[in-house]
N, C-alpha and C. Protein backbone atom coordinates (compact mmCIF):
# COMPACT_ATOMS: atom_id res chain seq x y z
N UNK A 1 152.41 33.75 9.69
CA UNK A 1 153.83 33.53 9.82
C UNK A 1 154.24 33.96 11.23
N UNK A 2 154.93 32.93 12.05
CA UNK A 2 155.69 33.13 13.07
C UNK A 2 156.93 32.94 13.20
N UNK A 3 157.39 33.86 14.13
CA UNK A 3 158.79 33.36 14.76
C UNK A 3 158.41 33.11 16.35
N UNK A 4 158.77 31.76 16.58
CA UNK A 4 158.14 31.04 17.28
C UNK A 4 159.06 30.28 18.77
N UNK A 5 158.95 30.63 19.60
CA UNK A 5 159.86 29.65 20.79
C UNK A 5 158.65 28.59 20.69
N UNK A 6 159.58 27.28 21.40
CA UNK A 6 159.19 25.58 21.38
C UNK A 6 158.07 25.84 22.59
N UNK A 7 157.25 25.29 22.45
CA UNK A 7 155.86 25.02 23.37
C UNK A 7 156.54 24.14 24.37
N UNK A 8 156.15 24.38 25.70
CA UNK A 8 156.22 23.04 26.87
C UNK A 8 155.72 22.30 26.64
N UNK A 9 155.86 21.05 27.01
CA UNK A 9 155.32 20.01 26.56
C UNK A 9 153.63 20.06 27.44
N UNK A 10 153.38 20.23 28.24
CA UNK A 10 152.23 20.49 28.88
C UNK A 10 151.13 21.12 27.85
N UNK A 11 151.78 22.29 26.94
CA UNK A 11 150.87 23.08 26.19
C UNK A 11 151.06 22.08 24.76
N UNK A 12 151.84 21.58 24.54
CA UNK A 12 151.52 20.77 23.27
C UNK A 12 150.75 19.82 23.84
N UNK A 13 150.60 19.18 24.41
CA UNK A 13 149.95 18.07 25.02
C UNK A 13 148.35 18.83 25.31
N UNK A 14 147.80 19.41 25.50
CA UNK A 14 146.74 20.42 25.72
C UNK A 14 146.64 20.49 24.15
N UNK A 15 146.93 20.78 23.59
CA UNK A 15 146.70 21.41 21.93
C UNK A 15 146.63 20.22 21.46
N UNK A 16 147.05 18.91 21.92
CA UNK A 16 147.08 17.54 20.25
C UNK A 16 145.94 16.99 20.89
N UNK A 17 145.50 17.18 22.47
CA UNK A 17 144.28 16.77 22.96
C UNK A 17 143.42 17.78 22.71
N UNK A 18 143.11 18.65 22.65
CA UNK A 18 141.87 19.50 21.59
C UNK A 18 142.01 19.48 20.38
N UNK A 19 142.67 18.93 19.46
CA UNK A 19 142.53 18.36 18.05
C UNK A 19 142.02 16.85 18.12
N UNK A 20 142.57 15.97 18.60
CA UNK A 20 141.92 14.74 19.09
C UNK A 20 140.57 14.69 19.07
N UNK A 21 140.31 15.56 19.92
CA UNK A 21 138.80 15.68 20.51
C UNK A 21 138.01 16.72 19.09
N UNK A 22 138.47 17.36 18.86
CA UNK A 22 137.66 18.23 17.45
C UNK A 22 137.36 17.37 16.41
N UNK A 23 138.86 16.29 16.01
CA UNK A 23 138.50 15.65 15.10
C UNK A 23 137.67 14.85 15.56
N UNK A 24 137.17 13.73 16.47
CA UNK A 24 136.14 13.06 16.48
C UNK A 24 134.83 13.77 15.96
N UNK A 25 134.48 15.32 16.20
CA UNK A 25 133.30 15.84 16.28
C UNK A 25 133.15 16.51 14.56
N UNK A 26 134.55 15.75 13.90
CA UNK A 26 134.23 17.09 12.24
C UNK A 26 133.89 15.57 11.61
N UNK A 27 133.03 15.92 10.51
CA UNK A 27 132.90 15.07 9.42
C UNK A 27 133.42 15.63 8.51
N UNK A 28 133.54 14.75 7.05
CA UNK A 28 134.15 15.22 5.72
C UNK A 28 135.34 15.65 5.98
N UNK A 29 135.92 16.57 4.92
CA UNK A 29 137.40 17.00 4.47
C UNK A 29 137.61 17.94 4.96
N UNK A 30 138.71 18.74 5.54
CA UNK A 30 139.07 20.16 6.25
C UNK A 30 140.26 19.96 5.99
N UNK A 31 140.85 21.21 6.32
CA UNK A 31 142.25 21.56 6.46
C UNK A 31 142.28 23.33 7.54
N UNK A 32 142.79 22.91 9.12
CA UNK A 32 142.57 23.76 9.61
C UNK A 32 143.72 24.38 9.84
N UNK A 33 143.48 26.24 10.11
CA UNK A 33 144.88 26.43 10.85
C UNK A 33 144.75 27.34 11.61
N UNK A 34 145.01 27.72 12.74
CA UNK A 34 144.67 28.23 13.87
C UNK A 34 145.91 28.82 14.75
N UNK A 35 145.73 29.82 15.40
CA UNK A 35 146.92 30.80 15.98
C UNK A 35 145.75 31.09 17.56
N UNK A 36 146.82 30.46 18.71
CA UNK A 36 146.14 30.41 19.96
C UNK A 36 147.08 31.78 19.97
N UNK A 37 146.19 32.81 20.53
CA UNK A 37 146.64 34.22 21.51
C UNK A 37 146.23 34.21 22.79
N UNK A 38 146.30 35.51 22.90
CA UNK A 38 145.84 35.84 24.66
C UNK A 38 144.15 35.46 25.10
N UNK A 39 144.19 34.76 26.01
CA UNK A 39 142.93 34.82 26.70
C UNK A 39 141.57 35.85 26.79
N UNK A 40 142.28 37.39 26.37
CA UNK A 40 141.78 38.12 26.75
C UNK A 40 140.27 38.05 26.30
N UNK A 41 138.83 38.66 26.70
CA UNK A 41 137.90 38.68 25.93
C UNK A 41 137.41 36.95 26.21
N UNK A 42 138.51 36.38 26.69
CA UNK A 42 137.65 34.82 26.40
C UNK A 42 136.77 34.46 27.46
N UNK A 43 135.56 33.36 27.96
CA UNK A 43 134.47 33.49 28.79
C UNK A 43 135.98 33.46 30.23
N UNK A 44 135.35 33.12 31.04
CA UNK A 44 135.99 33.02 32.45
C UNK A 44 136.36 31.66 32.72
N UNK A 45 136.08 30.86 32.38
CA UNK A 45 136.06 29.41 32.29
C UNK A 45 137.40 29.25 30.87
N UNK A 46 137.10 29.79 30.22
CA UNK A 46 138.17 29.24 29.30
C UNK A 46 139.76 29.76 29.58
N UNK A 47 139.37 31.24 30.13
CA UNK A 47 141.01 32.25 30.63
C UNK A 47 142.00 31.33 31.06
N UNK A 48 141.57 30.30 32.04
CA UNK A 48 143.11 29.43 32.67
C UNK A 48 143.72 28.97 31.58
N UNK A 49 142.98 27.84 30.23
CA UNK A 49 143.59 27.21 29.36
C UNK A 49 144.15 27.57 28.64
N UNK A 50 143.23 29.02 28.09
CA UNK A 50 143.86 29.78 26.77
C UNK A 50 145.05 30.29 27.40
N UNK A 51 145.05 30.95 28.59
CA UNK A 51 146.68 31.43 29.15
C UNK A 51 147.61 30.57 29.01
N UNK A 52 147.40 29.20 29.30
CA UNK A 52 148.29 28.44 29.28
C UNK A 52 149.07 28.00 28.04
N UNK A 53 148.03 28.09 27.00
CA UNK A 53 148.33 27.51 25.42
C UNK A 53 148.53 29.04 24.43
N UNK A 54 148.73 30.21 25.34
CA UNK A 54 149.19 31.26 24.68
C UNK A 54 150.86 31.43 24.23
N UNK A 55 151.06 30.60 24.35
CA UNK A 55 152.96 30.42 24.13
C UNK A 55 152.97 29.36 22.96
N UNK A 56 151.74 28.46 22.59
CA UNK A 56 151.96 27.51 21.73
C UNK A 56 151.68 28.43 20.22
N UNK A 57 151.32 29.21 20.13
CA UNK A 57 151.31 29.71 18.66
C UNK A 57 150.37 29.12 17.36
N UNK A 58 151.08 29.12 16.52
CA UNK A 58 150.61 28.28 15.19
C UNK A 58 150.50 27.35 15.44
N UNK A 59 149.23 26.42 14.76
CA UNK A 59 149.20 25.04 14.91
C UNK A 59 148.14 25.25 13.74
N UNK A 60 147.96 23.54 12.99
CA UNK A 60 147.11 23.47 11.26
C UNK A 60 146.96 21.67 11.99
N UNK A 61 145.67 21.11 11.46
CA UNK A 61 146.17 19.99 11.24
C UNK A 61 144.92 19.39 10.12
N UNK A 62 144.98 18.15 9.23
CA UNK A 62 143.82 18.18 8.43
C UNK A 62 142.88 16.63 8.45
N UNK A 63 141.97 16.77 7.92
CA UNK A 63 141.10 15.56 7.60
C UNK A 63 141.98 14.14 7.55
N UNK A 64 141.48 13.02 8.34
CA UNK A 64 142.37 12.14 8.56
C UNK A 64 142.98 11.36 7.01
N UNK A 65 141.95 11.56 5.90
CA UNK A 65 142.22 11.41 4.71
C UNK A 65 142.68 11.80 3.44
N UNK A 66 142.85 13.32 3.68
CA UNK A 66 144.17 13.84 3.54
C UNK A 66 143.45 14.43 2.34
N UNK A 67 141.99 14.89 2.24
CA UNK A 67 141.39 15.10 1.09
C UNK A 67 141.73 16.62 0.63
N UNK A 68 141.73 17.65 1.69
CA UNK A 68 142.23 18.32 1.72
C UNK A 68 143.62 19.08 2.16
N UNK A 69 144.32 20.00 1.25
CA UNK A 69 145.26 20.34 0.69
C UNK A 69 145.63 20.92 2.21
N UNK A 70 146.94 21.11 2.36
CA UNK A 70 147.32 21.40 3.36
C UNK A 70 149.25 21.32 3.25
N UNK A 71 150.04 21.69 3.40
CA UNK A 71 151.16 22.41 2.75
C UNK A 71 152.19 23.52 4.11
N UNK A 72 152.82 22.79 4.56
CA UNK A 72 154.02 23.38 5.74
C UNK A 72 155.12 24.40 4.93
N UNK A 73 155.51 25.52 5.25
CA UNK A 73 156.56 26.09 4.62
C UNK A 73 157.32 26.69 5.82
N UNK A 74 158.55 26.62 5.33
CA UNK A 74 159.76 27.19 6.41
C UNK A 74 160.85 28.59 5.70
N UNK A 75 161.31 29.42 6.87
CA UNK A 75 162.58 30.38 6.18
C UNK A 75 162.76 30.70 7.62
N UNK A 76 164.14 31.05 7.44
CA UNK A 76 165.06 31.20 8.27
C UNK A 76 164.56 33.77 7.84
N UNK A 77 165.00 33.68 8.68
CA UNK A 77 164.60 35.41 8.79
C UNK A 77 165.85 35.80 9.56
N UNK A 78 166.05 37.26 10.10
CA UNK A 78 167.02 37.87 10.82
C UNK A 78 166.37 37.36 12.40
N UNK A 79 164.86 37.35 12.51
CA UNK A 79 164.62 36.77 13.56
C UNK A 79 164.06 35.88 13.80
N UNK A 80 164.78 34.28 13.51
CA UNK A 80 165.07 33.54 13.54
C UNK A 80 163.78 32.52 12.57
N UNK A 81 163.76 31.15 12.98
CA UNK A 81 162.95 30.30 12.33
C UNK A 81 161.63 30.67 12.32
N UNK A 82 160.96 31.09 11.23
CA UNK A 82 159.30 30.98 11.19
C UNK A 82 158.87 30.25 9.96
N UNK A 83 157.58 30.25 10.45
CA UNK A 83 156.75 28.83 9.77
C UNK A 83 155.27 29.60 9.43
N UNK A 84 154.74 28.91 8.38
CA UNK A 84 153.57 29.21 7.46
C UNK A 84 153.07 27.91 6.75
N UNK A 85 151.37 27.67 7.22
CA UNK A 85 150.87 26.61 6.55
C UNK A 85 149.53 27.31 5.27
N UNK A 86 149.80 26.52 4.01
CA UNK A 86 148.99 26.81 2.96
C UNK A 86 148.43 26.18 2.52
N UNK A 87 147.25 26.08 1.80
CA UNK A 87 146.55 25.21 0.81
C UNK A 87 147.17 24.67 -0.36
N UNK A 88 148.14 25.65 -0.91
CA UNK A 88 148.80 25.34 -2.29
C UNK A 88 150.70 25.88 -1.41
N UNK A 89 151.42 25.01 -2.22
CA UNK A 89 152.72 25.41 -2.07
C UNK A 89 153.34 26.79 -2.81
N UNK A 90 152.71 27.14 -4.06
CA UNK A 90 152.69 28.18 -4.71
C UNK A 90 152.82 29.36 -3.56
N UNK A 91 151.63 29.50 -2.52
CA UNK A 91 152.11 30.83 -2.12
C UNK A 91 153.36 30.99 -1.02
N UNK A 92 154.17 29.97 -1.06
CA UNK A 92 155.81 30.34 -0.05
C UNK A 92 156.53 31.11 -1.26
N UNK A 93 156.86 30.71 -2.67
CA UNK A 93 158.01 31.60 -3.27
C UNK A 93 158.06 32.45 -3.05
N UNK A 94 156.74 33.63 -3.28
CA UNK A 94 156.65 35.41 -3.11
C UNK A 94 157.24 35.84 -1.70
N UNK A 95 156.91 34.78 -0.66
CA UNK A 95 157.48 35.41 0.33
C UNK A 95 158.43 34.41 1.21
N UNK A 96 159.79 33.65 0.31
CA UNK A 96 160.23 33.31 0.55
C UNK A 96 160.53 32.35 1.55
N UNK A 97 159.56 31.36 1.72
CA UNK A 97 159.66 30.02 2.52
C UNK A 97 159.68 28.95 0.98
N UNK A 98 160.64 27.85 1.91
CA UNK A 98 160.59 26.67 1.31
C UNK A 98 159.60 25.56 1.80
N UNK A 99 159.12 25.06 0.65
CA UNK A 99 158.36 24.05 0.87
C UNK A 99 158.79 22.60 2.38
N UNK A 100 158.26 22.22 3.00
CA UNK A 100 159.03 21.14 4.19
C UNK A 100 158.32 19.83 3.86
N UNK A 101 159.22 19.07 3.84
CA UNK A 101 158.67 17.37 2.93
C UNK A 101 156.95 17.07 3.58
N UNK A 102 156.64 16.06 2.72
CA UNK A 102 154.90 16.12 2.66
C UNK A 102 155.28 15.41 4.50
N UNK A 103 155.74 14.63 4.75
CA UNK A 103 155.43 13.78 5.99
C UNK A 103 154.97 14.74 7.40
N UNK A 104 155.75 15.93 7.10
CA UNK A 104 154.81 16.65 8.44
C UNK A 104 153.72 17.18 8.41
N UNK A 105 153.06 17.00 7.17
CA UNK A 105 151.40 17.08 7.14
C UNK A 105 150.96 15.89 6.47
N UNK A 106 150.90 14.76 6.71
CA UNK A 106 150.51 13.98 6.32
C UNK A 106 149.07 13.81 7.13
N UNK A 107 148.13 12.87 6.22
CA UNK A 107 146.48 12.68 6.47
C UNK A 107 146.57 12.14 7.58
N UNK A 108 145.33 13.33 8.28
CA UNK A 108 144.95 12.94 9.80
C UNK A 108 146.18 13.56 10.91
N UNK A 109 147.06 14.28 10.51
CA UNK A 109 148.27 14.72 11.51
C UNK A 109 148.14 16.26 11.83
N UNK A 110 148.79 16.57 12.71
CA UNK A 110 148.79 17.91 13.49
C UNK A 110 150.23 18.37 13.72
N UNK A 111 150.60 19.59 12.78
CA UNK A 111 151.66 19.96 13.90
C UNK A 111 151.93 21.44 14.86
């Protein structure tokens, strides 16, 4: 779960082109979800990119066929909009996110 400022478009554009490129290389069904942080620790070669895509945050996206489960949830907090992706919709009630219509995870999409 994040509370999240909007990515530049530079760093989303960097992030839907390394999903692009991952998905060509996965076979079968997945459902991924992934949280870009700090560079730190990363080889020397990777430090410029990961710095750059350290502001983009959360990102999930799944199998172009949608075999696997994959599930967007939203709540508003004291500090401000955050977001949580699940396998089952079941786990937003306990901690209060609402389910967000199927179309922003729809098969083969990233958000």
């Amino acid at each position: 779960m994040l509370a999240q400022e909007k990515p530049t478009s530079k760093e989303r554009d960097l992030v839907f082109e390394a999903v692009r490129e991952t998905m060509k290389q996965l076979k079968g069904s997945y459902s991924i979800i992934s949280l870009i942080s700090q560079a730190r620790g990363s080889p020397a070669y990777l430090q410029h990119i990961l710095t750059e895509l350290a502001q983009v945050g959360l990102f999930a996206f799944r199998d172009p066929f949608g075999i696997r489960p994959l599930v967007l949830g939203h709540r508003v907090s004291e500090d401000g909009a955050e977001w949580c992706f699940a396998s089952e919709d079941c786990a937003f009630g306990p901690l209060g996110f609402v389910k967000v219509p199927s179309r922003f995870t729809c098969e083969g999409s990233s958000r």
